[in-house]
PDB file of N, CA and C in Angstrom:
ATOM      1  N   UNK A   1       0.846  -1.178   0.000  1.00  0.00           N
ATOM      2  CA  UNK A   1       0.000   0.000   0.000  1.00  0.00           C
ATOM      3  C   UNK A   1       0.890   1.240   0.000  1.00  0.00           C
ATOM      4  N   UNK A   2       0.485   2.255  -1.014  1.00  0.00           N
ATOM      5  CA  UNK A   2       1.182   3.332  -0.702  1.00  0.00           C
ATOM      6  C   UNK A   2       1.220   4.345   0.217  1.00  0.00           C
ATOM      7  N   UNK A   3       2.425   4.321   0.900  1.00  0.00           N
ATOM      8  CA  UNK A   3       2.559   5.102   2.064  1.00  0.00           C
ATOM      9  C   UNK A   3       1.486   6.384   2.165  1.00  0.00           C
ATOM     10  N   UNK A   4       1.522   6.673   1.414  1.00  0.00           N
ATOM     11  CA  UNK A   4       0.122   8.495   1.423  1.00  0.00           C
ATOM     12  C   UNK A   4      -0.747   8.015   2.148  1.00  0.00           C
ATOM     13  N   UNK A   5      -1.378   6.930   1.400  1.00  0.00           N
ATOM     14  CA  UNK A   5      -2.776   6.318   1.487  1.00  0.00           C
ATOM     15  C   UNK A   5      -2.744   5.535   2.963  1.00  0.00           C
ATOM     16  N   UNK A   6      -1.872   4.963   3.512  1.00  0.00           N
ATOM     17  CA  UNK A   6      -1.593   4.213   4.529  1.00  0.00           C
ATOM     18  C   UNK A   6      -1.790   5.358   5.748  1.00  0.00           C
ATOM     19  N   UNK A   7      -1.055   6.577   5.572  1.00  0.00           N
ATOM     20  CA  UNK A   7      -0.923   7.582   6.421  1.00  0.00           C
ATOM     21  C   UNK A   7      -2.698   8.112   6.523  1.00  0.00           C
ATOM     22  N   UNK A   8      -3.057   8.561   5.537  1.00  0.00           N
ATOM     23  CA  UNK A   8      -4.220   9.398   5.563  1.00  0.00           C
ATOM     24  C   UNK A   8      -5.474   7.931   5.994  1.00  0.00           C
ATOM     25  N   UNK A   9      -5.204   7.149   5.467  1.00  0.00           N
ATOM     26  CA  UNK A   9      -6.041   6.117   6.597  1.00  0.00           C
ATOM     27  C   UNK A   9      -6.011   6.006   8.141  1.00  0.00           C
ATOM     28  N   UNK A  10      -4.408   5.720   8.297  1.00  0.00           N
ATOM     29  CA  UNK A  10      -4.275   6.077   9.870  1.00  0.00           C
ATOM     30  C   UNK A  10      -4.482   7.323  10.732  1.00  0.00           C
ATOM     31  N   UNK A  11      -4.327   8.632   9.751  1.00  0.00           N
ATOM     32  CA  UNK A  11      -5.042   9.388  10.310  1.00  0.00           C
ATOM     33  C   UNK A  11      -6.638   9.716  10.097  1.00  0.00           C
ATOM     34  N   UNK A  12      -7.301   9.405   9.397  1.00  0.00           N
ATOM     35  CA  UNK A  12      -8.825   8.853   9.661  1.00  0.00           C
ATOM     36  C   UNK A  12      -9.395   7.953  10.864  1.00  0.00           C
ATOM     37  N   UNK A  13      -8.603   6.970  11.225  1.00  0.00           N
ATOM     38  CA  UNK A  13      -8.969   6.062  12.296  1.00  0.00           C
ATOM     39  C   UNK A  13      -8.697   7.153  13.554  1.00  0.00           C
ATOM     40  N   UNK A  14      -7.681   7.608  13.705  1.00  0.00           N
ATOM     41  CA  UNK A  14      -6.933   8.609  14.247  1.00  0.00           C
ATOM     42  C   UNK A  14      -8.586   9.610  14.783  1.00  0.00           C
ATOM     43  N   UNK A  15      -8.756  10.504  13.780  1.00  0.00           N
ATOM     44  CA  UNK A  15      -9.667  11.343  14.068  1.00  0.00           C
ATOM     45  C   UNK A  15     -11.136  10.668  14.531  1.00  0.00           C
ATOM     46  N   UNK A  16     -11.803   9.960  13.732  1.00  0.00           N
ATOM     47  CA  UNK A  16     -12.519   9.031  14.713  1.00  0.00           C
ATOM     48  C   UNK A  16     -12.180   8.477  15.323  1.00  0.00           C
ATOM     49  N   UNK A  17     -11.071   8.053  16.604  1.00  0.00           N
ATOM     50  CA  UNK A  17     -11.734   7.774  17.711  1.00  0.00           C
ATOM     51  C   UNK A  17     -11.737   9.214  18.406  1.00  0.00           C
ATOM     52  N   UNK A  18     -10.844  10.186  18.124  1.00  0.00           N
ATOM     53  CA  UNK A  18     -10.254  11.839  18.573  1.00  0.00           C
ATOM     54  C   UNK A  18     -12.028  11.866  19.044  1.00  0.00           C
ATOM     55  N   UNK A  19     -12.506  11.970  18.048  1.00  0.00           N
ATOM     56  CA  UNK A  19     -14.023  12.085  17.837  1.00  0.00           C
ATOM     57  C   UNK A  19     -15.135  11.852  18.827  1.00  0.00           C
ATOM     58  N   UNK A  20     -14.792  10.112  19.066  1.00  0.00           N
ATOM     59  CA  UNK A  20     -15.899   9.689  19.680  1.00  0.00           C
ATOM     60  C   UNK A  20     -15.267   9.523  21.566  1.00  0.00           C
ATOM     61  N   UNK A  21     -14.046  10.045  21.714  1.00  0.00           N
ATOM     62  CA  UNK A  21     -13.857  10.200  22.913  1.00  0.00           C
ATOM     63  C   UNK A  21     -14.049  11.523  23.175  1.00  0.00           C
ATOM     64  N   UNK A  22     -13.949  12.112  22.510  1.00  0.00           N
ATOM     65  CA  UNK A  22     -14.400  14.084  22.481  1.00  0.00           C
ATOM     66  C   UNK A  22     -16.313  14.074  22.996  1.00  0.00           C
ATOM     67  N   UNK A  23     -16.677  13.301  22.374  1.00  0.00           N
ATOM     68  CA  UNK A  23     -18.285  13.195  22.679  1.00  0.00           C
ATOM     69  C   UNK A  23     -18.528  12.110  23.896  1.00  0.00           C
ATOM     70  N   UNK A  24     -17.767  11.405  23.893  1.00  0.00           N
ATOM     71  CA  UNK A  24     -17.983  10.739  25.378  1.00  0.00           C
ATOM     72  C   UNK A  24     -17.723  11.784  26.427  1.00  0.00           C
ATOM     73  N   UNK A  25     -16.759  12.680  26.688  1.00  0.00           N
ATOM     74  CA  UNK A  25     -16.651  13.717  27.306  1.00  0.00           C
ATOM     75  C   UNK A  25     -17.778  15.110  27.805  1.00  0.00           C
ATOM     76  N   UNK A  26     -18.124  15.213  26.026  1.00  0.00           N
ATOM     77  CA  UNK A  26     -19.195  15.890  26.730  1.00  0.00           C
ATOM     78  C   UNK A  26     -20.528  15.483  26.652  1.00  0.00           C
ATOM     79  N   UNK A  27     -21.100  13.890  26.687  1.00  0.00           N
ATOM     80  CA  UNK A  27     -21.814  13.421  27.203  1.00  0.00           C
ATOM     81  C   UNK A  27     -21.409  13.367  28.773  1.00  0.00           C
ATOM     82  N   UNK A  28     -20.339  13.431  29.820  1.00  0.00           N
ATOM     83  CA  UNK A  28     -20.073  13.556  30.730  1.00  0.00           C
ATOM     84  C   UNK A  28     -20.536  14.900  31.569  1.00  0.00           C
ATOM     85  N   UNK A  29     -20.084  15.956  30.973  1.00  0.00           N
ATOM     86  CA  UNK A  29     -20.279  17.600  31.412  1.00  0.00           C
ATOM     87  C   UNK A  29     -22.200  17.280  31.124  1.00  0.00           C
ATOM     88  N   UNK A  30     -23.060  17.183  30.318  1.00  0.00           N
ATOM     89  CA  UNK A  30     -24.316  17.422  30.054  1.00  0.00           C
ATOM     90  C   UNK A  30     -25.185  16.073  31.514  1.00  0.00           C
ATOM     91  N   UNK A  31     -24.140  15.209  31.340  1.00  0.00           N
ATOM     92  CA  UNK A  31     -24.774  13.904  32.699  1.00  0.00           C
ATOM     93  C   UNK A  31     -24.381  15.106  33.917  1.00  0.00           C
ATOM     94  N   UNK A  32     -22.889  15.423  34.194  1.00  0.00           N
ATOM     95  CA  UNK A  32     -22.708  16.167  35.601  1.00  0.00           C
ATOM     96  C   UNK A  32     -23.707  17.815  35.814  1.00  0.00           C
ATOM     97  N   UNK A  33     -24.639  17.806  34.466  1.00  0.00           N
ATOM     98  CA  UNK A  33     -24.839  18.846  34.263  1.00  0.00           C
ATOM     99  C   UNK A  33     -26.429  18.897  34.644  1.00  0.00           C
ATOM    100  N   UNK A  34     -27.006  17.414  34.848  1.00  0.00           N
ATOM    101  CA  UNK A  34     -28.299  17.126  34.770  1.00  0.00           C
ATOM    102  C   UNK A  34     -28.880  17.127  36.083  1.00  0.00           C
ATOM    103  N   UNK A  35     -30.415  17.830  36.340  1.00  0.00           N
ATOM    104  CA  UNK A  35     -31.516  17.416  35.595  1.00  0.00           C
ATOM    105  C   UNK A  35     -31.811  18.536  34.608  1.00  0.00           C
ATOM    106  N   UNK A  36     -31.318  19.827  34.923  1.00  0.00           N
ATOM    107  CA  UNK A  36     -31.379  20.588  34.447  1.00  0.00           C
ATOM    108  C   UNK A  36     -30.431  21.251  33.322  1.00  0.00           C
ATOM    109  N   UNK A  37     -29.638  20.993  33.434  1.00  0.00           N
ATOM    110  CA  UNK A  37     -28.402  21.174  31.641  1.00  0.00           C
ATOM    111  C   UNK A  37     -27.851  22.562  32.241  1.00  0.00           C
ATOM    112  N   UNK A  38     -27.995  23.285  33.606  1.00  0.00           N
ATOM    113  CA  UNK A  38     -27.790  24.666  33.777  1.00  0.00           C
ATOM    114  C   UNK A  38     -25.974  24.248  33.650  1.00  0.00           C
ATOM    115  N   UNK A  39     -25.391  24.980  32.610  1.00  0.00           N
ATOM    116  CA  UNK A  39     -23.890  24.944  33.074  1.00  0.00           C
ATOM    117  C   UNK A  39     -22.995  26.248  33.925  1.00  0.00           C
ATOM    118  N   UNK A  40     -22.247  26.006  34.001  1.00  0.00           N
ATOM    119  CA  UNK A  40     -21.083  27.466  34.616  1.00  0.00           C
ATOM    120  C   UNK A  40     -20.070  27.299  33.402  1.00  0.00           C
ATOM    121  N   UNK A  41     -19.871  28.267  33.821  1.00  0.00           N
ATOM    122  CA  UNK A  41     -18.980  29.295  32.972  1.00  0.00           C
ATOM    123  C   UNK A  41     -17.680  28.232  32.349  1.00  0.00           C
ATOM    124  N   UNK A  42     -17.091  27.396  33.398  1.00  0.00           N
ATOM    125  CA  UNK A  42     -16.014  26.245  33.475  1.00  0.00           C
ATOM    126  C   UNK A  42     -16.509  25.362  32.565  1.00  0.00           C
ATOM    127  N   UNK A  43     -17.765  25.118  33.156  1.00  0.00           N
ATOM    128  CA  UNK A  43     -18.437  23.616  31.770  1.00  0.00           C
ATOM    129  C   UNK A  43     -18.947  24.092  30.770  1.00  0.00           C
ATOM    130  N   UNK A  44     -19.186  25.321  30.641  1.00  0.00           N
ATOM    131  CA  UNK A  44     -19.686  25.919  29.597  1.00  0.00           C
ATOM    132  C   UNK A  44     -18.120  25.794  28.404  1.00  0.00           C
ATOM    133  N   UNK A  45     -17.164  26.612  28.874  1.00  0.00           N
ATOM    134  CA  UNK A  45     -16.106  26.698  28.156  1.00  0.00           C
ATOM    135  C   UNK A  45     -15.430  25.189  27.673  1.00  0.00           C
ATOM    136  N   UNK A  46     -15.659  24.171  28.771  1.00  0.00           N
ATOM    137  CA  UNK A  46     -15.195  22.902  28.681  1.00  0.00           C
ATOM    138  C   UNK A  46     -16.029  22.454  27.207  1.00  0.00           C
ATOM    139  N   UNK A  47     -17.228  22.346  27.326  1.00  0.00           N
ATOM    140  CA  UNK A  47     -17.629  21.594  26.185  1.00  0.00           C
ATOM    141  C   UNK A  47     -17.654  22.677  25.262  1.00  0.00           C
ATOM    142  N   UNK A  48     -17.562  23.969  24.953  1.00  0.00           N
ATOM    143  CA  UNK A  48     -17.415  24.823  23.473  1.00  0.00           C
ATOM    144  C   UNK A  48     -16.112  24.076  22.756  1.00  0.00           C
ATOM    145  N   UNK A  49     -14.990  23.784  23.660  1.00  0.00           N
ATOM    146  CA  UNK A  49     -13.874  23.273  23.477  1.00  0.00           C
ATOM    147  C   UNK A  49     -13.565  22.090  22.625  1.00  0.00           C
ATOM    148  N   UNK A  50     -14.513  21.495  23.609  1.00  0.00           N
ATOM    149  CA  UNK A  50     -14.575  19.632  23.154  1.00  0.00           C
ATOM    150  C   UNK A  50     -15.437  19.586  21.836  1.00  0.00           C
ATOM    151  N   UNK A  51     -16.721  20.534  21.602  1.00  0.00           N
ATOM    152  CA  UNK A  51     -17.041  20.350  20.175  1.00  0.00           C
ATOM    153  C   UNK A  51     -16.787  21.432  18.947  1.00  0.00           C
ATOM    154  N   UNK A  52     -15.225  22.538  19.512  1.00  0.00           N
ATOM    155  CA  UNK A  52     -14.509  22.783  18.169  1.00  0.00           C
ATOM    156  C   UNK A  52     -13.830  21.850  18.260  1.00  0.00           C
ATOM    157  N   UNK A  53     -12.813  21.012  19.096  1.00  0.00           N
ATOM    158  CA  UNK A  53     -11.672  19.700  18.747  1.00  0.00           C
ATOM    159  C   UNK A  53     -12.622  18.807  17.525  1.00  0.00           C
ATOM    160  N   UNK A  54     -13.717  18.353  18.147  1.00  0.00           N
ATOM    161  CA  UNK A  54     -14.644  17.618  17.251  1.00  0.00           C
ATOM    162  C   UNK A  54     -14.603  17.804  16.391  1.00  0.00           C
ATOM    163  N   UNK A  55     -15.279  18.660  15.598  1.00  0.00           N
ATOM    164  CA  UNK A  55     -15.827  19.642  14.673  1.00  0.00           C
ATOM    165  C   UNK A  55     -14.495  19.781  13.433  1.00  0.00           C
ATOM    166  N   UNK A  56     -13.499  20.087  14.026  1.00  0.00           N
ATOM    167  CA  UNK A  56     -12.319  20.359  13.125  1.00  0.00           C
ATOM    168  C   UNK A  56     -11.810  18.457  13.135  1.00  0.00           C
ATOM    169  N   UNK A  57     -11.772  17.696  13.987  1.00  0.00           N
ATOM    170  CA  UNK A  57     -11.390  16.095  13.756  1.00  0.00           C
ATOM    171  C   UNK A  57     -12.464  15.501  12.697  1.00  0.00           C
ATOM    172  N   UNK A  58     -13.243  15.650  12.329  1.00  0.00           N
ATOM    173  CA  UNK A  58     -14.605  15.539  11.833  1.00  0.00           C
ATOM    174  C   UNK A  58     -14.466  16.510  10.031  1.00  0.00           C
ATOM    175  N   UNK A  59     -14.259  17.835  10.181  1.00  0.00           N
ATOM    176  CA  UNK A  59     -13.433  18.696   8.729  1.00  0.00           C
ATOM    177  C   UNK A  59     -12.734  17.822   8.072  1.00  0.00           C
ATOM    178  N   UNK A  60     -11.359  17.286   9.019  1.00  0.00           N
ATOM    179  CA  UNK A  60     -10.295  16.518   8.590  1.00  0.00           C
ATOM    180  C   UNK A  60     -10.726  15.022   8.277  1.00  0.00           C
ATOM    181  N   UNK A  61     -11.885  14.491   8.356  1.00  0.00           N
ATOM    182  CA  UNK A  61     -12.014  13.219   7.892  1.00  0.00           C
ATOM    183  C   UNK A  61     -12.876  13.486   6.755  1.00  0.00           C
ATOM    184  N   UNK A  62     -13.671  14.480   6.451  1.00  0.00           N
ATOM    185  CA  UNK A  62     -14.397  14.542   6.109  1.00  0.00           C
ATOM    186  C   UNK A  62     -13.525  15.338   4.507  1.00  0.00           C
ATOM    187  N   UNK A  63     -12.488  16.508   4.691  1.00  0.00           N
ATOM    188  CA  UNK A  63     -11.911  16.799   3.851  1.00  0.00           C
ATOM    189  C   UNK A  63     -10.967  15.583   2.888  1.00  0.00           C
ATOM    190  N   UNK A  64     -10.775  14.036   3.646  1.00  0.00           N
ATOM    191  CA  UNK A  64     -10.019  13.109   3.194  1.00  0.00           C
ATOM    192  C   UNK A  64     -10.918  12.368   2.373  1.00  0.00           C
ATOM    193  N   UNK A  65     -11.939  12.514   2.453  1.00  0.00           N
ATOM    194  CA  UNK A  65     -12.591  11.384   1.630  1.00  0.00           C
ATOM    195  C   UNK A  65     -13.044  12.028  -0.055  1.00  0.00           C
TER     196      UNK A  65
END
């Protein structure tokens, strides 16, 4: 297999899981956040965070295909 293709695969696997541990996370902040979803300022900033990392891991798989 040619190395390019080998790389940009491994970084696909790469960004999905980046991905789905980024959303396990802030399925965490929205559970510590419940019954009501009210956040602070800390969890507020925490998950804006976790779904630009996403968001741009997600660009990059999405720009590879």
């Amino acid at each position: 297999m040619d190395k390019t293709i080998a790389q940009r695969n491994k970084q696909r696997v790469e960004d999905t899981f980046r991905v789905l541990d980024l959303m396990e996370d802030v399925r965490d902040i929205w559970r510590d956040a419940a019954p009501l979803q009210n956040l602070s300022e800390e969890s507020r900033a925490a998950l804006t965070k976790k779904i630009e990392k996403a968001r741009k891991a997600l660009d990059r798989i999405e720009a590879s295909l």
